[in-house]
Protein backbone atom coordinates (compact mmCIF):
# COMPACT_ATOMS: atom_id res chain seq x y z
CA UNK A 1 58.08 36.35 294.33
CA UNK A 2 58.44 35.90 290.84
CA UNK A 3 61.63 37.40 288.58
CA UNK A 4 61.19 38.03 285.26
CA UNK A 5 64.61 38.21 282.95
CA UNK A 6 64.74 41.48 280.78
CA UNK A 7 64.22 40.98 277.40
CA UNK A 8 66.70 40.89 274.69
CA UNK A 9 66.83 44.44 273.33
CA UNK A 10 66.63 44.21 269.09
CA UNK A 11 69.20 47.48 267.76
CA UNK A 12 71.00 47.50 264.10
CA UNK A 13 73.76 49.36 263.52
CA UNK A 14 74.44 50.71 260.05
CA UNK A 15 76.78 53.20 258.77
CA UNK A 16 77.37 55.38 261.94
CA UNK A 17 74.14 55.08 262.70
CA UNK A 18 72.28 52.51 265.73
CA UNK A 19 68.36 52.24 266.00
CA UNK A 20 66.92 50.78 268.75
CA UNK A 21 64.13 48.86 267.19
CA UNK A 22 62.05 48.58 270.11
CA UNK A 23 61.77 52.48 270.78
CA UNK A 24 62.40 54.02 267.75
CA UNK A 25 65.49 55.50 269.43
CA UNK A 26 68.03 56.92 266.60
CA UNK A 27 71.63 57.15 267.58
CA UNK A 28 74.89 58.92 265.25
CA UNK A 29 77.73 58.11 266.90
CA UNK A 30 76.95 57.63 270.29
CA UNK A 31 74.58 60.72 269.96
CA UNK A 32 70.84 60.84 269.82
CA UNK A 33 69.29 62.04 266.96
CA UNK A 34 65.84 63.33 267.19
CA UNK A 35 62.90 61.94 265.03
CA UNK A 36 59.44 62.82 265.49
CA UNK A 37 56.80 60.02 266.11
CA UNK A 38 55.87 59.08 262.54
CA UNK A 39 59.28 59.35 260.72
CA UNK A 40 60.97 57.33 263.89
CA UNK A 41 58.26 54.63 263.21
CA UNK A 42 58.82 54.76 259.16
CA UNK A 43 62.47 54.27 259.67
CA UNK A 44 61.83 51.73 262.26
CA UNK A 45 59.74 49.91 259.83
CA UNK A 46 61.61 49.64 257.35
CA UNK A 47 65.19 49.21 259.01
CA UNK A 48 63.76 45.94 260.28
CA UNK A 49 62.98 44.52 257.40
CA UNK A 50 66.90 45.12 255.49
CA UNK A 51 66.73 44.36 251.55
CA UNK A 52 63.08 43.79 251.71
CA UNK A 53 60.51 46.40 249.64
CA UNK A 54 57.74 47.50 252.39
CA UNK A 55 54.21 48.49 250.39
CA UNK A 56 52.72 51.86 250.76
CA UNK A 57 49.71 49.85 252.07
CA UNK A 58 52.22 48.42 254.51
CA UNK A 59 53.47 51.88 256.02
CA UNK A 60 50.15 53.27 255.80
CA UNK A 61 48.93 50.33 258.34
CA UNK A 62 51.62 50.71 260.66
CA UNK A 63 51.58 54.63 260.27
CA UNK A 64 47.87 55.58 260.61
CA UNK A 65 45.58 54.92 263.52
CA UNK A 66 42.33 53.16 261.72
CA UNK A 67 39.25 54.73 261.60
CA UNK A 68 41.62 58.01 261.10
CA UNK A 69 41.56 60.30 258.09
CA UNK A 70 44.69 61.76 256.88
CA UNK A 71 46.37 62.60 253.65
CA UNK A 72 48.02 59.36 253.54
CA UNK A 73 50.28 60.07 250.73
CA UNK A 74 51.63 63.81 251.65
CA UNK A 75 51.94 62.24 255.51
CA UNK A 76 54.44 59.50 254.48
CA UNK A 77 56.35 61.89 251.87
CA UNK A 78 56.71 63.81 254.80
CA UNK A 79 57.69 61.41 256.92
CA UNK A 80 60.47 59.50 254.56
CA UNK A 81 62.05 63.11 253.84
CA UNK A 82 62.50 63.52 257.45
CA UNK A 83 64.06 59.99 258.24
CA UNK A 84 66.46 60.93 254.88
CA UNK A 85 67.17 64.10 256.90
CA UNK A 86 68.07 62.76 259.83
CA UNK A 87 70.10 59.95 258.29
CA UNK A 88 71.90 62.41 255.25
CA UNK A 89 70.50 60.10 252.98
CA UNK A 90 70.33 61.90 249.39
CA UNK A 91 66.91 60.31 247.68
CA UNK A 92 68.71 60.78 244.43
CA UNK A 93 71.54 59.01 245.23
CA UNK A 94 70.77 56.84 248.09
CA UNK A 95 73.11 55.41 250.84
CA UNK A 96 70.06 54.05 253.26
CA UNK A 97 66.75 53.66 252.08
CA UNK A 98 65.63 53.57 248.18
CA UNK A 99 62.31 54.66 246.66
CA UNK A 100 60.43 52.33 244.41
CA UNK A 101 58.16 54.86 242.50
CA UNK A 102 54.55 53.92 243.31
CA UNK A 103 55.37 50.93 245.25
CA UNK A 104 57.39 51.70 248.21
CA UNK A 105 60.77 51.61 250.10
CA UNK A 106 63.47 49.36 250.63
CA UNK A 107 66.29 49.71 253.33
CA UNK A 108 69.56 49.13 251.54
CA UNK A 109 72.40 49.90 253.81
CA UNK A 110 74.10 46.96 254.83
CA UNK A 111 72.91 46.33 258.64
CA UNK A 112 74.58 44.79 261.71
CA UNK A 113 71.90 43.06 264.11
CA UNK A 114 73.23 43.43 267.56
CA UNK A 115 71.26 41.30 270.38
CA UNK A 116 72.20 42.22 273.88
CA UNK A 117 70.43 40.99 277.32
């Protein structure tokens, strides 16, 4: 009988905040905060990839099924003002994740990479 190990779990913790990368799970504090499936997998994206700018064209891959039609732009406006809901993250004066107009978004909270077994 084979035994596989578990694999490492990927989280970041930033402000009060932990995200489990691999499920999208958002904690504050010890306590879950809920994010629907889109926003959980914009913030996801993005807190991944600290300091980095992600492309719209980026986010719209990872956010829309191909071959499906949606109103790309209103679905990911949507979708960042929920993750800056759920994280109290003012998009005029941002703690967490910063807009570049026409470009994309870049995670800028400083982020603690915690690798467990």
């Amino acid at each position: 009988m084979k035994v596989f190990a578990k694999s490492k779990s990927r989280r970041v913790r930033f402000e009060s905040f932990e995200l489990d990368l691999d499920t999208s799970e958002l904690r504050k504090n010890g306590r879950r905060v809920r994010l629907q499936d889109q926003p959980g997998r914009l913030h996801t994206l993005l807190a991944a990839r600290p300091g980095e700018l992600v492309h719209r064209p980026e986010i719209q891959k990872a956010l829309v099924e191909e071959g499906l039609f949606v109103e790309f732009d209103h679905a990911v406006n949507t979708a960042i003002k929920k993750v800056r809901e759920a994280l109290e993250d003012d998009p005029e004066s941002p703690r967490i994740i910063e807009t570049l107009p026409r470009k994309g978004y870049r995670f800028i909270a400083p982020v603690e990479w915690i690798e467990e077994a």
